[in-house]
Protein backbone atom coordinates (compact mmCIF):
# COMPACT_ATOMS: atom_id res chain seq x y z
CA UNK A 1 -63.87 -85.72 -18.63
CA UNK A 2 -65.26 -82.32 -19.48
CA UNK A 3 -62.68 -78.92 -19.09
CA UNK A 4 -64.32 -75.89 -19.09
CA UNK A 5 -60.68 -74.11 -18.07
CA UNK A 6 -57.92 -76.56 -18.07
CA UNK A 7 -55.16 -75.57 -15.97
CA UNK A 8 -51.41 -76.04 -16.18
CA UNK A 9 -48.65 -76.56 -13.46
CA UNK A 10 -45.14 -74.69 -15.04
CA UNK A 11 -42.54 -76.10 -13.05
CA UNK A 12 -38.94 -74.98 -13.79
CA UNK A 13 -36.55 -73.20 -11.58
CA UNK A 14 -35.78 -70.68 -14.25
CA UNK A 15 -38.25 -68.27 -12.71
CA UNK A 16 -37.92 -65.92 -16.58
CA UNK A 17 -38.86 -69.38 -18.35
CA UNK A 18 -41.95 -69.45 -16.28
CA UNK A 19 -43.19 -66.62 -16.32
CA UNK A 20 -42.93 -66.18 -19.96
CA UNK A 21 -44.95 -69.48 -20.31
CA UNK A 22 -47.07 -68.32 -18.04
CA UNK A 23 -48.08 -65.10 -19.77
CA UNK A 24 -48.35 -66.47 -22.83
CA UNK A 25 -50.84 -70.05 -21.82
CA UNK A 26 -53.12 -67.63 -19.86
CA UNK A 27 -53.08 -64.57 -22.48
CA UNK A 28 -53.93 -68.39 -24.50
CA UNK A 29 -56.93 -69.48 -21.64
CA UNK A 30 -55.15 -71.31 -19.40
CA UNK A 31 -55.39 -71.35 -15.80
CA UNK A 32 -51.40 -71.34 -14.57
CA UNK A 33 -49.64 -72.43 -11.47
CA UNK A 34 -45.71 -71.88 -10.89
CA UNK A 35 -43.66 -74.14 -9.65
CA UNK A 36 -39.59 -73.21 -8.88
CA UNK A 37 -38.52 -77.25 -8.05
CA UNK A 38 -40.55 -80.62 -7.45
CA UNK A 39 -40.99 -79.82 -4.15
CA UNK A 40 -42.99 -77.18 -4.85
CA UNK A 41 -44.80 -78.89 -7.92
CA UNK A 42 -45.58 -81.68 -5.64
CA UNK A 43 -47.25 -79.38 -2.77
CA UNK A 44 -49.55 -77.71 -5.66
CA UNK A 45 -50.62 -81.09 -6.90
CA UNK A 46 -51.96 -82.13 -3.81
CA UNK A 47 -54.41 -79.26 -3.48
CA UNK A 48 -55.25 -77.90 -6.70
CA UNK A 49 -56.46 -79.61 -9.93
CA UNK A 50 -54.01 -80.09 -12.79
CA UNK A 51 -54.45 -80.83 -15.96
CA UNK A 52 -50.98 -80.74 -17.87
CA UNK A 53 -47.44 -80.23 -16.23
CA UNK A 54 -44.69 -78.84 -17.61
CA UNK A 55 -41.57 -80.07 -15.88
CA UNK A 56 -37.94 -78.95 -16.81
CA UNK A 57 -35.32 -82.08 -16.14
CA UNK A 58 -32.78 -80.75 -14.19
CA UNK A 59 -33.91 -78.88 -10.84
CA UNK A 60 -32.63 -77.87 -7.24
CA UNK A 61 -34.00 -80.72 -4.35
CA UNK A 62 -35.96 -82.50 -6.70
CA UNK A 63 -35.47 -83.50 -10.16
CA UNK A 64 -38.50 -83.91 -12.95
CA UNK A 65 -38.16 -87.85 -13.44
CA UNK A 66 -38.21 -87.62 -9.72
CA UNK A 67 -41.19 -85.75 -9.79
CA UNK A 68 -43.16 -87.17 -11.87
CA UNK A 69 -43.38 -90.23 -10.22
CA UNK A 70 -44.34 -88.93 -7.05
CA UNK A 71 -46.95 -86.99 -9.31
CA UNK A 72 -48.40 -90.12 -10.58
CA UNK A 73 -49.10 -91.31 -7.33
CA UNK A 74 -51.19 -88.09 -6.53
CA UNK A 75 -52.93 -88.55 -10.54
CA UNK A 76 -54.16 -90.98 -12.28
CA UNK A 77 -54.31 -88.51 -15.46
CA UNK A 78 -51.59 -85.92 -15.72
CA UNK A 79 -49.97 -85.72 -19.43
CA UNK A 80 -46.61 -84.15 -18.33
CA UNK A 81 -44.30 -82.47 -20.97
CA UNK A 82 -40.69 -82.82 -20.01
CA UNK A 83 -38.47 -80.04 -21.10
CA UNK A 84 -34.74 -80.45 -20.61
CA UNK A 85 -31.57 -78.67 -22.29
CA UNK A 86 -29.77 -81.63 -21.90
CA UNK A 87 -31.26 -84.69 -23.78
CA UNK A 88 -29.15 -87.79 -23.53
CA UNK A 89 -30.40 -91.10 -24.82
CA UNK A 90 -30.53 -92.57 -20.70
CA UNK A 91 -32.44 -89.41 -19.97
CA UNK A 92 -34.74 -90.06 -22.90
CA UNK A 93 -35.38 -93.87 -21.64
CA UNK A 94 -35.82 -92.73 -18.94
CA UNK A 95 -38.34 -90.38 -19.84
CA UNK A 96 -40.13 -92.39 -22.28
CA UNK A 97 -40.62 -95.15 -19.30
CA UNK A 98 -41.46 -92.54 -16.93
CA UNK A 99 -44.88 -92.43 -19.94
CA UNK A 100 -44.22 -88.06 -20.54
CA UNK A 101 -46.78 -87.33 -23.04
CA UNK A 102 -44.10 -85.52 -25.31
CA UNK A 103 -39.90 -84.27 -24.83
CA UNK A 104 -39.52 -80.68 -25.60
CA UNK A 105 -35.64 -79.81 -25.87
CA UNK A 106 -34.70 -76.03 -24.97
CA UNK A 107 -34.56 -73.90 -26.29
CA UNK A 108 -38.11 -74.08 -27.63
CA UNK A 109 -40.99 -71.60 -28.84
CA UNK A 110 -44.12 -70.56 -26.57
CA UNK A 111 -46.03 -71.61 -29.62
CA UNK A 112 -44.81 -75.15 -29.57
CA UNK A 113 -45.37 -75.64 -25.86
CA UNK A 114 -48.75 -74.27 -26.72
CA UNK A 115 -49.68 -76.75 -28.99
CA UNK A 116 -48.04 -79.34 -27.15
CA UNK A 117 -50.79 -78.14 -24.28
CA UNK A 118 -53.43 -78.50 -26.85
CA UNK A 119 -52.26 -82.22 -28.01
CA UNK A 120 -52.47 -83.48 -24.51
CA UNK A 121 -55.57 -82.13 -23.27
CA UNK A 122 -56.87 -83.68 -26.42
CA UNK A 123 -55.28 -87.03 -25.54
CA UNK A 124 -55.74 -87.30 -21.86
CA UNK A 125 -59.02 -85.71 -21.41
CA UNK A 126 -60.96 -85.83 -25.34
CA UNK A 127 -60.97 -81.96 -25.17
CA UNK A 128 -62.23 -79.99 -28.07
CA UNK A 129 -60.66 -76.87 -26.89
CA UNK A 130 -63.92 -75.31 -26.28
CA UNK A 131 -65.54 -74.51 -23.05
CA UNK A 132 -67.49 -76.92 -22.27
């Protein structure tokens, strides 16, 4: 699947966290939507096109695990990285069975989630990270 402008769904309901993602992946060439819960995440996915979501654990109304299987439902392809401060081995299970692409534990670096970003649009989608 060619991506001339991949974009990226930040969910997290640590509004700072986002937008510090988000000015970073777009100063990077992303294309970035903000989500503050799943609810939210969920209401993007169903009219706009996603290429990688970023989904923190633990959130108000509706959690990530939670999410992303509603998510799946809406995409066949969506690499999601999970982010979570709180990593227990059930969560991680969990997770894992849930197929996230990758785990990111907080606190983490821009720079990691960007080449986190990279790694799955190279997985899911064979993108050179070049316009194509």
């Amino acid at each position: 699947m060619p991506l001339s402008a991949p974009s990226l769904l930040i969910t997290d309901d640590d509004s700072r966290l986002r937008q510090t993602l988000r000015e970073f992946l777009e100063g990077q060439g992303y294309f970035t939507y903000e989500a503050g819960d799943g609810e939210e995440a969920l209401h993007i996915l169903e009219r706009r096109s996603v290429h990688v979501m970023l989904l923190d654990l633990h959130m108000p109304r509706l959690g990530g695990l939670e999410t992303l299987q509603l998510a799946r439902k809406l995409h066949v392809v969506l690499p999601c990285i999970l982010m979570s401060a709180e990593l227990d081995p059930e969560v991680v299970a969990q997770a894992r069975a849930s197929a996230v692409f990758e785990i990111l534990a907080k606190p983490f670096s821009v720079r990691q989630v960007a080449s986190l970003v990279r790694e799955a649009l190279r997985t899911a989608y064979d993108w050179s990270g070049e316009a194509d």
